[in-house]
Protein backbone atom coordinates (compact mmCIF):
# COMPACT_ATOMS: atom_id res chain seq x y z
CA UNK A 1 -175.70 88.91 123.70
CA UNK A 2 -177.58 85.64 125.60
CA UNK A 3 -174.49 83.60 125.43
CA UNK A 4 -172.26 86.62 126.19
CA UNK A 5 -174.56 87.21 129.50
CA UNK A 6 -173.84 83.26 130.09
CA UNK A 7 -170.32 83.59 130.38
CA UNK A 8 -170.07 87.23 132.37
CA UNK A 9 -172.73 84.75 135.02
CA UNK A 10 -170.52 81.91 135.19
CA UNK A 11 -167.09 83.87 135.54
CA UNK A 12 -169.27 85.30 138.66
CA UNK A 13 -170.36 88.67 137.30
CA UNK A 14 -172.11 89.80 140.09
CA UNK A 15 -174.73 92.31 138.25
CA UNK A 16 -175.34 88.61 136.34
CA UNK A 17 -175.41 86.84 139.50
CA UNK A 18 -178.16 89.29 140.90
CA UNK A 19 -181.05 88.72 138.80
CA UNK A 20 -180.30 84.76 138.02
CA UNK A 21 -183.18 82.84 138.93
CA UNK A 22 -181.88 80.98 141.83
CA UNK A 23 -181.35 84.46 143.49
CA UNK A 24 -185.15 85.42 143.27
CA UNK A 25 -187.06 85.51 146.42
CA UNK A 26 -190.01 83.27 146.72
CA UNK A 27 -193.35 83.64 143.88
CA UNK A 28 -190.29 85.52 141.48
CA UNK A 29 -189.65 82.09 139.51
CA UNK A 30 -189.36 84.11 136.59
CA UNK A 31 -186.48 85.63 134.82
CA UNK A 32 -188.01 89.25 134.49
CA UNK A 33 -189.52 89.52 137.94
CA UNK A 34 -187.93 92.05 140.39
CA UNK A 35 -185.35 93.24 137.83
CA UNK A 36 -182.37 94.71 139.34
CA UNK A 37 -180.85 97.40 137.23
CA UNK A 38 -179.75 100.62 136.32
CA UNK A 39 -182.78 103.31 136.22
CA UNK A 40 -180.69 106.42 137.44
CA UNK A 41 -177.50 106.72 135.33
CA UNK A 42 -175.48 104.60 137.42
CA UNK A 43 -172.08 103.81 135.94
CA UNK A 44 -170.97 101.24 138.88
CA UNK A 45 -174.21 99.98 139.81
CA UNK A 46 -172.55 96.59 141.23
CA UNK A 47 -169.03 96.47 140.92
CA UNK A 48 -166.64 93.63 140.81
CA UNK A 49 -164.67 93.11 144.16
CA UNK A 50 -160.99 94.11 144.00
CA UNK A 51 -158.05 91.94 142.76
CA UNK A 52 -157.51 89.50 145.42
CA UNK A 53 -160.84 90.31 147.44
CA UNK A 54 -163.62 88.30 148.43
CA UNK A 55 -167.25 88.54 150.25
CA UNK A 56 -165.98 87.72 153.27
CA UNK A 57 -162.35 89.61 153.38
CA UNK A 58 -164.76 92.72 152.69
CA UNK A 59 -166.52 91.56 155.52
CA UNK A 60 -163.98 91.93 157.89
CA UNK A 61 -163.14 94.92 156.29
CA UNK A 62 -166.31 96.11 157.07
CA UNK A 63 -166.29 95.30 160.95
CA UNK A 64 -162.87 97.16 160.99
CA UNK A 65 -164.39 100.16 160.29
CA UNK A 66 -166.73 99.98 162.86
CA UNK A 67 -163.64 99.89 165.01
CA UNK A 68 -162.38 102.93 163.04
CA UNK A 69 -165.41 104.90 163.01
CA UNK A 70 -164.58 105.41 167.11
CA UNK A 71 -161.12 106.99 166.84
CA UNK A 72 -160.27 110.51 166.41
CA UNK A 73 -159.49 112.20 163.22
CA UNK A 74 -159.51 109.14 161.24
CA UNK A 75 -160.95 110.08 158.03
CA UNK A 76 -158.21 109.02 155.81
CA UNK A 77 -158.53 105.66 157.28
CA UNK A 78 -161.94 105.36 157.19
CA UNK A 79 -162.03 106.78 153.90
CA UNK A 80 -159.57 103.90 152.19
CA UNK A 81 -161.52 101.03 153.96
CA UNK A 82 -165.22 102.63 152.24
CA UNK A 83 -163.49 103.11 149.07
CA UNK A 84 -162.32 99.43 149.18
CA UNK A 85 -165.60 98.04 150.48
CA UNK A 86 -167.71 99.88 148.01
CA UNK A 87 -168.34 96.33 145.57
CA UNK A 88 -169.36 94.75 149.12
CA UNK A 89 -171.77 97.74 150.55
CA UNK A 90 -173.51 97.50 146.73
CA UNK A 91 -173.95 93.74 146.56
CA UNK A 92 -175.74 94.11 149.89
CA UNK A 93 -178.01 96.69 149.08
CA UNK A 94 -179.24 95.47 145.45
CA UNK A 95 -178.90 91.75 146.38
CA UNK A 96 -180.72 92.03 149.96
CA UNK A 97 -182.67 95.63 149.94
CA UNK A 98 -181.92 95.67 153.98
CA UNK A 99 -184.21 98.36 155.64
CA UNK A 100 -182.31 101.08 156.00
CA UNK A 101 -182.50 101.34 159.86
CA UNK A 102 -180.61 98.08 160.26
CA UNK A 103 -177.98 99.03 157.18
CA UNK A 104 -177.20 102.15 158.80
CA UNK A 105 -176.00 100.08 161.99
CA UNK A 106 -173.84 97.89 159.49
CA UNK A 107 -172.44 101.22 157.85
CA UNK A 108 -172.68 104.21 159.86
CA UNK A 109 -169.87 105.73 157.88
CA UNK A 110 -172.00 105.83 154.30
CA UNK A 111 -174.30 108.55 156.45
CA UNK A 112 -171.67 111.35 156.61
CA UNK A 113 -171.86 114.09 154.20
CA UNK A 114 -168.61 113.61 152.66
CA UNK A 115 -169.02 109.86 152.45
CA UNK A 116 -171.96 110.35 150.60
CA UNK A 117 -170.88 112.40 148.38
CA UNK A 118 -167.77 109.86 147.62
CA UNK A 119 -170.25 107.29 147.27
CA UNK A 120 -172.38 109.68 144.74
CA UNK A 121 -168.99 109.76 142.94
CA UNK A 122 -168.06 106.29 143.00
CA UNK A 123 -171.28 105.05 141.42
CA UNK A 124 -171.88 107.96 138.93
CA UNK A 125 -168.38 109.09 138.14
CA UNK A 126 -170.12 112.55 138.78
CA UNK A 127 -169.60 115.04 141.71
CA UNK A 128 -172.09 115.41 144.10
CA UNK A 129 -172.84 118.93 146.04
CA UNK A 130 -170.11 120.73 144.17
CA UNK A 131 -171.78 120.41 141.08
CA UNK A 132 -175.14 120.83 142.23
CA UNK A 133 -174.68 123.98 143.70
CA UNK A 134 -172.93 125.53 140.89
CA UNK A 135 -175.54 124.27 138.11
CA UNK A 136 -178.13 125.28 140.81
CA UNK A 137 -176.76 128.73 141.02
CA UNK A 138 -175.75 128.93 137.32
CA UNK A 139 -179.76 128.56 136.34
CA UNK A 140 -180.70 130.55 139.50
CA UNK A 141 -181.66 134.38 136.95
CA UNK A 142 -183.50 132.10 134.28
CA UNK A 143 -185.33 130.40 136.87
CA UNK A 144 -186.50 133.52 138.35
CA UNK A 145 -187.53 134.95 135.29
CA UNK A 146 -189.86 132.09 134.23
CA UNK A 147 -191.07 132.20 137.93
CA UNK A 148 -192.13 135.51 138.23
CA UNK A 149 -194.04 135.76 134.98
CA UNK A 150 -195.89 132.45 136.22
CA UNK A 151 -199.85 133.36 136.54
CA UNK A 152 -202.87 132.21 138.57
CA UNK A 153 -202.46 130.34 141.48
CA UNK A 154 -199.29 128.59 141.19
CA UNK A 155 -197.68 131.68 140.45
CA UNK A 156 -199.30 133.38 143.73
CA UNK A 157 -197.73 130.13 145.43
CA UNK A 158 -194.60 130.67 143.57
CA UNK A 159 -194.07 134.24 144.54
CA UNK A 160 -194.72 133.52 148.27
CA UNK A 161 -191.96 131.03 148.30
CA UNK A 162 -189.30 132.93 146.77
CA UNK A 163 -190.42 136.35 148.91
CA UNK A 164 -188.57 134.52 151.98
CA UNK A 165 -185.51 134.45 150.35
CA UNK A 166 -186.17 138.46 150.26
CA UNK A 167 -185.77 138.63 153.69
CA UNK A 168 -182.07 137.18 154.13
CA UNK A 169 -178.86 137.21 152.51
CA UNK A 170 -178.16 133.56 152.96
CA UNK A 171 -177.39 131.77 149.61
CA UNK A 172 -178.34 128.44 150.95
CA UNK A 173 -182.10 130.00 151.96
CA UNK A 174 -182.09 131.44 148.60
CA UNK A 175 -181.10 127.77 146.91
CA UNK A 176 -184.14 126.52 149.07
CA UNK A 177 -186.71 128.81 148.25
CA UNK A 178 -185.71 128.02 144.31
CA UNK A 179 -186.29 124.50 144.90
CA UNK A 180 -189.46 124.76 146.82
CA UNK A 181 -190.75 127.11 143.58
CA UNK A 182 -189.39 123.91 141.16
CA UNK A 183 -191.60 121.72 143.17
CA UNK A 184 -195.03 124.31 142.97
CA UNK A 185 -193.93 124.42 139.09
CA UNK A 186 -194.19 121.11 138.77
CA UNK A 187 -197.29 120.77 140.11
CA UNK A 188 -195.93 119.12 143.63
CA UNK A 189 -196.35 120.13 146.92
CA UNK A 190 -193.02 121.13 148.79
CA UNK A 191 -194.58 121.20 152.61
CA UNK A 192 -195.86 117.41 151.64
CA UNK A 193 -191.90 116.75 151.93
CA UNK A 194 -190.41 119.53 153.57
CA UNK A 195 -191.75 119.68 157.25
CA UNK A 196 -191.44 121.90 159.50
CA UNK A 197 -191.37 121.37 163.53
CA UNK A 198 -191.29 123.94 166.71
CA UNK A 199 -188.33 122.24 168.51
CA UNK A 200 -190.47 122.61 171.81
CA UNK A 201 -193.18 120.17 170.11
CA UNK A 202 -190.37 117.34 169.62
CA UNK A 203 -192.73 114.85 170.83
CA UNK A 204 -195.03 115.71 168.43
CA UNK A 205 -192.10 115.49 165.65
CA UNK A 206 -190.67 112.59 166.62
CA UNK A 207 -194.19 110.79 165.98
CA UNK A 208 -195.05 112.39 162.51
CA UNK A 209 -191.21 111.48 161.70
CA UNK A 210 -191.77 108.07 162.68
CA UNK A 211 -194.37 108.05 159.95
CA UNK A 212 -192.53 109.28 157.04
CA UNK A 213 -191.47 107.60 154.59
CA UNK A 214 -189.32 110.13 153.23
CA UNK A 215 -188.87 113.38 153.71
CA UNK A 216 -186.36 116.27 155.14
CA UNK A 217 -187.19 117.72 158.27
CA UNK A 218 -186.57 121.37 160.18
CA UNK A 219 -186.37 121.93 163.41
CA UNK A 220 -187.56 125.78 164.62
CA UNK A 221 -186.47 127.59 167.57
CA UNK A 222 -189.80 128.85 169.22
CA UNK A 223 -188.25 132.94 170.42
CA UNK A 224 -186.58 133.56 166.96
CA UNK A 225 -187.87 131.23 164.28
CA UNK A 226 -184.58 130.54 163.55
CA UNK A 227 -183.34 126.94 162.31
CA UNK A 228 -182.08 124.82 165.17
CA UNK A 229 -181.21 121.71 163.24
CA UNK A 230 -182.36 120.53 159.16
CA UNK A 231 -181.93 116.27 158.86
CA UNK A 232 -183.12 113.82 156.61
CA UNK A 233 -185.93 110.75 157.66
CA UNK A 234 -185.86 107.57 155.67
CA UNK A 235 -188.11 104.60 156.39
CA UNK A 236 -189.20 106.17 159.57
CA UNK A 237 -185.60 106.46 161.35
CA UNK A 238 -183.68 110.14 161.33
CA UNK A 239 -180.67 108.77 159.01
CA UNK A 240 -178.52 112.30 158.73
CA UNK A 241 -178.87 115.83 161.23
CA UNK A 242 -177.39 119.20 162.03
CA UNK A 243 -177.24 119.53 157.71
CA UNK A 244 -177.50 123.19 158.21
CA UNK A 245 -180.05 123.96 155.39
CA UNK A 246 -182.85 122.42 153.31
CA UNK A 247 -180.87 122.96 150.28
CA UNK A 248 -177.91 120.86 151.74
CA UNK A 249 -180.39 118.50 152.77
CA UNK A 250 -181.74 118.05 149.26
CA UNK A 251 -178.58 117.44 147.84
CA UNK A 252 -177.76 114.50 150.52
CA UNK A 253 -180.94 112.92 150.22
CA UNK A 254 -180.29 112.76 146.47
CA UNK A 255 -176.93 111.26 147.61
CA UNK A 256 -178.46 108.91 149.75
CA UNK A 257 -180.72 107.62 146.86
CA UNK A 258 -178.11 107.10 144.49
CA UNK A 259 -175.97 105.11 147.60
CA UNK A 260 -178.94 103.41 148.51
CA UNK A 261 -180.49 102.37 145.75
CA UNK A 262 -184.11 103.79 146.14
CA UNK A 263 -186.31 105.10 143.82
CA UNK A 264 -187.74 109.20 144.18
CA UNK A 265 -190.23 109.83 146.69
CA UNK A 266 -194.05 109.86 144.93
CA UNK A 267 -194.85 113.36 146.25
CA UNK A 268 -191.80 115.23 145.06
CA UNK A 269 -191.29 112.87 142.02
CA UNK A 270 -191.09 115.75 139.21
CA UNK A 271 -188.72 117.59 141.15
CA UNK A 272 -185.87 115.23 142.43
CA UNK A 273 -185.97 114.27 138.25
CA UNK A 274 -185.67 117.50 137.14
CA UNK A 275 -182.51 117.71 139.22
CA UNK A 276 -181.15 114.48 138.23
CA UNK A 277 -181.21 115.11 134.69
CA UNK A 278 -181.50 118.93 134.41
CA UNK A 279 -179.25 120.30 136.82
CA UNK A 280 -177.20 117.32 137.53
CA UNK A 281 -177.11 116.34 133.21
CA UNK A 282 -177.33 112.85 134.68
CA UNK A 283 -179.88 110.70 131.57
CA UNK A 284 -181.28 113.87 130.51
CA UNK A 285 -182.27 112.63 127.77
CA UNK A 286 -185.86 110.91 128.55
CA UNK A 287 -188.36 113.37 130.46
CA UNK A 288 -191.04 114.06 131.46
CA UNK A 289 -193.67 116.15 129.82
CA UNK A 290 -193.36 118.95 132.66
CA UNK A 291 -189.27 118.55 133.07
CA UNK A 292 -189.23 119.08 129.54
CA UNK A 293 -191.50 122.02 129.19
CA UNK A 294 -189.69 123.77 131.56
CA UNK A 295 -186.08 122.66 130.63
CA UNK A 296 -187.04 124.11 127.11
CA UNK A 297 -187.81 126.94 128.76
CA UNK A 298 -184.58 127.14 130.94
CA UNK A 299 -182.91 126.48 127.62
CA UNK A 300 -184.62 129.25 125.10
């Protein structure tokens, strides 16, 4: 296998290339520091360039669709030059870990919902929101059931998330208030990463926001209560708006994850990995104690 990984590094195999020594960053002088590999089921986690492609001809790929990104009713366009730039985009996040603010500004395109869910696809063969939703939905009655017989004071907690979902007929509200009960059953705290803002305090939001690491954000019209606009903050900077609904949001910021290469938030943890290999069936096979217990349950 040694002398196999030899000859994938010298024929340029980038995934080789990546953790080689004289790619480490400064005090990493060893072989096993700062591994970079597959920890969420990735099936293209750095790809090989296309046929005939190099670094820099993706490069100028890449600046062309900046160009692209200005014209109207372009997606087809812009869609080709992602899917061709894809082994490029990769190399540069794994190789570099850019902050996100300034990769954003090199690929504005990767922070559209149906870019990320191509880029979801691309690197886990897997759909993104279609699937979600339906295995959401599909374990929706089972859920509920091991909810509502949930005692003491998660339960109480529990029950007061899912009673919102009482109150409207919107499926995506109801999707929310499931995952907010997922979070409480795994012993997380949803308003931790799920905050809430009055859109006349956006002062106040924009400061708190500049403090998160990550998290998804609502913003509240102050006469109704009613949602003015749902987005995602990573690293400080408002990466994705106007989502519609928390759920939706989820379900990008899982997207966004995958695309760019980060690992689940500390304070919702339990909750993005029950999704991942749950509901998504993405390396379902090693959990944790409390994704287990309540998968068997799902599963009885």
């Amino acid at each position: 296998m040694q002398n196999y990984r030899t000859k994938l590094g010298r024929l340029g195999h980038p995934e080789i290339l990546v953790n080689s020594l004289k790619h480490k960053k400064t005090g990493q002088g060893k072989a096993a520091a700062n591994i970079k590999k597959t920890r969420k089921a990735e099936i293209n986690y750095i790809p090989l360039h296309p046929k005939g492609e190099t670094t820099e001809s993706l490069e100028n790929e890449r600046i062309a669709l900046l160009s692209e990104l200005k014209k109207r009713d372009n997606e087809v366009v812009i869609k080709a030059k992602m899917e061709k730039t894809f082994s490029h985009r990769r190399l540069e996040i794994v190789e570099q870990r850019p902050l996100i603010g300034d990769f954003k500004c090199r690929w504005p395109a990767l922070f559209q919902q149906s870019e990320v869910n191509a880029e979801f696809l691309r690197i886990t063969t897997s759909p993104l929101q279609s699937k979600f939703m339906w295995q959401l939905d599909h374990f929706s009655d089972k859920l509920l059931k091991i909810f509502k017989i949930k005692g003491g004071l998660k339960g109480h907690k529990i029950k007061e998330a899912l009673a919102i979902s009482d109150s409207f007929e919107n499926i995506h509200i109801k999707r929310g208030c499931i995952l907010r009960s997922i979070a409480i059953y795994l012993n997380e705290d949803p308003d931790s990463f799920f905050k809430e803002y009055q859109a006349t305090a956006s002062e106040d939001a924009k400061r708190d926001m500049a403090n998160t690491v990550m998290g998804i954000y609502t913003l509240q019209r102050d006469v109704d209560g009613q949602q003015e606009d749902v987005g995602i903050v990573i690293e400080g900077n408002i990466v994705m708006d106007n989502l519609g609904s928390v759920i939706v949001g989820f379900v990008m910021l899982l997207g966004l994850i995958y695309a760019l290469d980060l690992s689940f938030p500390d304070n919702l943890k339990h909750t993005f990995e029950f999704m991942q290999k749950v509901v998504m069936n993405l390396d379902g096979h090693k959990l944790n104690g409390k994704i287990e217990s309540l998968k068997i349950k799902l599963f009885d």
